[in-house]
N, C-alpha and C. Protein backbone atom coordinates (compact mmCIF):
# COMPACT_ATOMS: atom_id res chain seq x y z
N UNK A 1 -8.73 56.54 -35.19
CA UNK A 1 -9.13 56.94 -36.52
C UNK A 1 -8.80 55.79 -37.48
N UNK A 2 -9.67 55.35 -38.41
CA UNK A 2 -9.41 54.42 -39.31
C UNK A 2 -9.92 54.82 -40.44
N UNK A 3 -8.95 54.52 -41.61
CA UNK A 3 -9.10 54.65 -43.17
C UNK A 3 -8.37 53.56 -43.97
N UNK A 4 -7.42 54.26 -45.02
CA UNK A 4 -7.21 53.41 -45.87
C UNK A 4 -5.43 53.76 -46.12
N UNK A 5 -4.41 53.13 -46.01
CA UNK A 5 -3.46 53.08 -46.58
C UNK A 5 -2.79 52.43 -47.75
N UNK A 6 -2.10 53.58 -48.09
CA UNK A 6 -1.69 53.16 -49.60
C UNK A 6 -0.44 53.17 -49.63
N UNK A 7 -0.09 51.95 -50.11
CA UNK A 7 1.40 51.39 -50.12
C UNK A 7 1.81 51.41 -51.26
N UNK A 8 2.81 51.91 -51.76
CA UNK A 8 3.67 51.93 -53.27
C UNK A 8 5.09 51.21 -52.89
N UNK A 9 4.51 49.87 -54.29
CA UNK A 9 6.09 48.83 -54.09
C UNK A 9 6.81 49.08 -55.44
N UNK A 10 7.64 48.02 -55.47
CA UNK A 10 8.45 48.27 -56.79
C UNK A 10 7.42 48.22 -57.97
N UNK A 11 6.71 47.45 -57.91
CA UNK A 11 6.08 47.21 -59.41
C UNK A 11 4.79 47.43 -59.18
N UNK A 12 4.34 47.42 -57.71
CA UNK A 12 2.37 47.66 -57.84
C UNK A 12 2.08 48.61 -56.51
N UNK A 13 1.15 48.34 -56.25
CA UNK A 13 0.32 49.73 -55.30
C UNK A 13 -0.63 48.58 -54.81
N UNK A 14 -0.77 48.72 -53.26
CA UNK A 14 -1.42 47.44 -52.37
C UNK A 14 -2.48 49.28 -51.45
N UNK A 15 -3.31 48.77 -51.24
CA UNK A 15 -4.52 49.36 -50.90
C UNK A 15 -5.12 48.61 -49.60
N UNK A 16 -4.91 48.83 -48.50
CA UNK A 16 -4.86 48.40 -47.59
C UNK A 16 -6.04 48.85 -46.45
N UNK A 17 -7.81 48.41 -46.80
CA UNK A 17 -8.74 49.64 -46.06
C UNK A 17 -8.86 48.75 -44.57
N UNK A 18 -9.50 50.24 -44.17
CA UNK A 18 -10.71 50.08 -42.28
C UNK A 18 -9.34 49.63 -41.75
N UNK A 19 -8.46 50.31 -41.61
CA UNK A 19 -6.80 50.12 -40.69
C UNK A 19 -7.12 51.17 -39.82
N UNK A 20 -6.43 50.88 -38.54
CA UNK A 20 -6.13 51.78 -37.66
C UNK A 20 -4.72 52.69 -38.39
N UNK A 21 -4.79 54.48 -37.52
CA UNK A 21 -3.69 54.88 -38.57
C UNK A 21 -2.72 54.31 -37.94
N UNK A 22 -2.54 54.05 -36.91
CA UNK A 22 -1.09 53.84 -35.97
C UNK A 22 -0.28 52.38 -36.55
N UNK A 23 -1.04 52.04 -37.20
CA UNK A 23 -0.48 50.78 -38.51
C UNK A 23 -0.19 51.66 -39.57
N UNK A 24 -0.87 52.61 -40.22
CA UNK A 24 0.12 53.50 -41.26
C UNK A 24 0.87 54.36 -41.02
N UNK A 25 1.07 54.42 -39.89
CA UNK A 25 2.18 54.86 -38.76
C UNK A 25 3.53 53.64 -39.11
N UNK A 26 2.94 53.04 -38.63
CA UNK A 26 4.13 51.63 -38.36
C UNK A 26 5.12 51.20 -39.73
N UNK A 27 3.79 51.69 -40.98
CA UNK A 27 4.61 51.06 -42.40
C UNK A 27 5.18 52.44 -42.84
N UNK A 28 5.02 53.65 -42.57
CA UNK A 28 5.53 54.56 -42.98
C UNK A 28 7.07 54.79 -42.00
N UNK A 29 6.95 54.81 -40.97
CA UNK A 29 8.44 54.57 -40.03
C UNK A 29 9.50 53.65 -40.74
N UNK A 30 8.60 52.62 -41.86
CA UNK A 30 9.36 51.67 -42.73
C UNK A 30 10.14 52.02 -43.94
N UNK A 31 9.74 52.47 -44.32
CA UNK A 31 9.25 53.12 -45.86
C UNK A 31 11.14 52.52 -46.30
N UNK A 32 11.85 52.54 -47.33
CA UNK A 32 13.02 51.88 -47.39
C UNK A 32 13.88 50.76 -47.31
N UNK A 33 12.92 50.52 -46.23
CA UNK A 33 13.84 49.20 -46.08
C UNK A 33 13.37 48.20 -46.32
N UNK A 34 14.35 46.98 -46.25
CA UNK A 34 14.02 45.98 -47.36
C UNK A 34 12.59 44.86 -46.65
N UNK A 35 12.52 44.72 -45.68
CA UNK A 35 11.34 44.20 -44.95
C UNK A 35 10.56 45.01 -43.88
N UNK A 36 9.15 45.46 -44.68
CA UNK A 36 8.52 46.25 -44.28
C UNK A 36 7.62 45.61 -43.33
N UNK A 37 7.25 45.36 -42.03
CA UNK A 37 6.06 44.63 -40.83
C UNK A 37 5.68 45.29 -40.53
N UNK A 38 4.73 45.04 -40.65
CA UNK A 38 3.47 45.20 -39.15
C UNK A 38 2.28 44.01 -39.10
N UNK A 39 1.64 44.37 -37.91
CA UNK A 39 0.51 43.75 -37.41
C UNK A 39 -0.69 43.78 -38.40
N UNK A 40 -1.36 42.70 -38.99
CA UNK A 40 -2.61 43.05 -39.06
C UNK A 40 -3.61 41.71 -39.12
N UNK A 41 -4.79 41.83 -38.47
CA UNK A 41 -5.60 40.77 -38.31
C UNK A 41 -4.64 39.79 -37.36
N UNK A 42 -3.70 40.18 -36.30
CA UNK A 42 -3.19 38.89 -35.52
C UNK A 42 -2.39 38.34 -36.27
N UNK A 43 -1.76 39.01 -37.31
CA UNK A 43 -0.64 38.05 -38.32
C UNK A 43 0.55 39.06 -38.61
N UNK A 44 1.54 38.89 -38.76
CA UNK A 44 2.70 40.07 -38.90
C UNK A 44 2.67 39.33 -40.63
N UNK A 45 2.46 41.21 -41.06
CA UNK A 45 2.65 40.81 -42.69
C UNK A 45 3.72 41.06 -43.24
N UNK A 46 4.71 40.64 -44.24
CA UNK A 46 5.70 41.24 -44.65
C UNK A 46 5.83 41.88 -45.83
N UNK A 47 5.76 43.26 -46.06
CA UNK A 47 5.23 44.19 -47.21
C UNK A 47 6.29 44.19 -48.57
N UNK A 48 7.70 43.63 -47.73
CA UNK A 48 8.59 43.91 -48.50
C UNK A 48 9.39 45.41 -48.60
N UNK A 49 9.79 45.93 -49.72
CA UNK A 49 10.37 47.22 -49.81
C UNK A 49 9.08 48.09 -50.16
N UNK A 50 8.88 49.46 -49.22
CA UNK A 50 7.73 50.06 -49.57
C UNK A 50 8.35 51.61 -49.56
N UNK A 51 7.75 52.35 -50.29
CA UNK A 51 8.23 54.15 -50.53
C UNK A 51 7.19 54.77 -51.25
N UNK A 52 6.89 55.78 -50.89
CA UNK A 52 6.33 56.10 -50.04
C UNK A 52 4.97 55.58 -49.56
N UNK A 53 4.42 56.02 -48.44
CA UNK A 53 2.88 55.06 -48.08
C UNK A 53 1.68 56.61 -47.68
N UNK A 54 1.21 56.65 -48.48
CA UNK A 54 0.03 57.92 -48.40
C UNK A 54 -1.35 57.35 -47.17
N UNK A 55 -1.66 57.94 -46.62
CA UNK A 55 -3.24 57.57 -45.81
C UNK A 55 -4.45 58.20 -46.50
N UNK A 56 -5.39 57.83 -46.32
CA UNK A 56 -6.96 58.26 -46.81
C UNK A 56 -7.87 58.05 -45.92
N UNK A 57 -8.22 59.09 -45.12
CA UNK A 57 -8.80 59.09 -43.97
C UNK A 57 -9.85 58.47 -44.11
N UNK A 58 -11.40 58.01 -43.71
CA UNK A 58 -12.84 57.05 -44.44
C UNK A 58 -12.38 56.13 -45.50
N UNK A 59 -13.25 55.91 -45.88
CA UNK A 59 -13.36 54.64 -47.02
C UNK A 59 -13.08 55.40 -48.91
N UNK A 60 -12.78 54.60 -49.55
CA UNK A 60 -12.44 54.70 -50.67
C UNK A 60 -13.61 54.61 -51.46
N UNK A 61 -14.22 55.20 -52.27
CA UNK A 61 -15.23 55.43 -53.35
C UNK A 61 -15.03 54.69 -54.18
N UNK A 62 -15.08 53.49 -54.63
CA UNK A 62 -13.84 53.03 -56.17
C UNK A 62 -14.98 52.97 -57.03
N UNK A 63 -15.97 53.20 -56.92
CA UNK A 63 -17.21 53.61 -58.30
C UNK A 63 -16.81 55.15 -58.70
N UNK A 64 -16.28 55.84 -57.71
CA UNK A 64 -15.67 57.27 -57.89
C UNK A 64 -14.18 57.18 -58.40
N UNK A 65 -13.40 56.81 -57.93
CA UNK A 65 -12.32 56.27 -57.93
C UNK A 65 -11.49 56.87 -57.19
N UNK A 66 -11.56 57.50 -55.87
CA UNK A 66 -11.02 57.71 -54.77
C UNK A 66 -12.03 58.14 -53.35
């Protein structure tokens, strides 16, 4: 299943689409701590501190705005 995860940091909100969930799996197992990883595109990203991380199953509307 692939959608869209949504990451909330200290100061902004990263929108992350077409992810497998088992990667918003991976950043939510994170959620707290101070270096947040996972896989994506063959590159380990480092998210930083993340709390909480919501999923959105399909694609995001942003002419709708969700």
């Amino acid at each position: 299943m692939r959608g869209t995860a949504i990451i909330f940091q200290e100061q902004s909100i990263k929108f992350i689409e077409d992810v497998d969930h088992s990667i918003f799996e991976e950043i939510k197992d994170q959620c707290g701590c101070d270096h947040c990883n996972c896989h994506l595109e063959n590159k380990i990203i480092d998210f930083g501190t993340v709390s909480p991380v919501f999923w959105h199953e399909d694609d995001v509307d942003w002419d709708y705005g969700y």
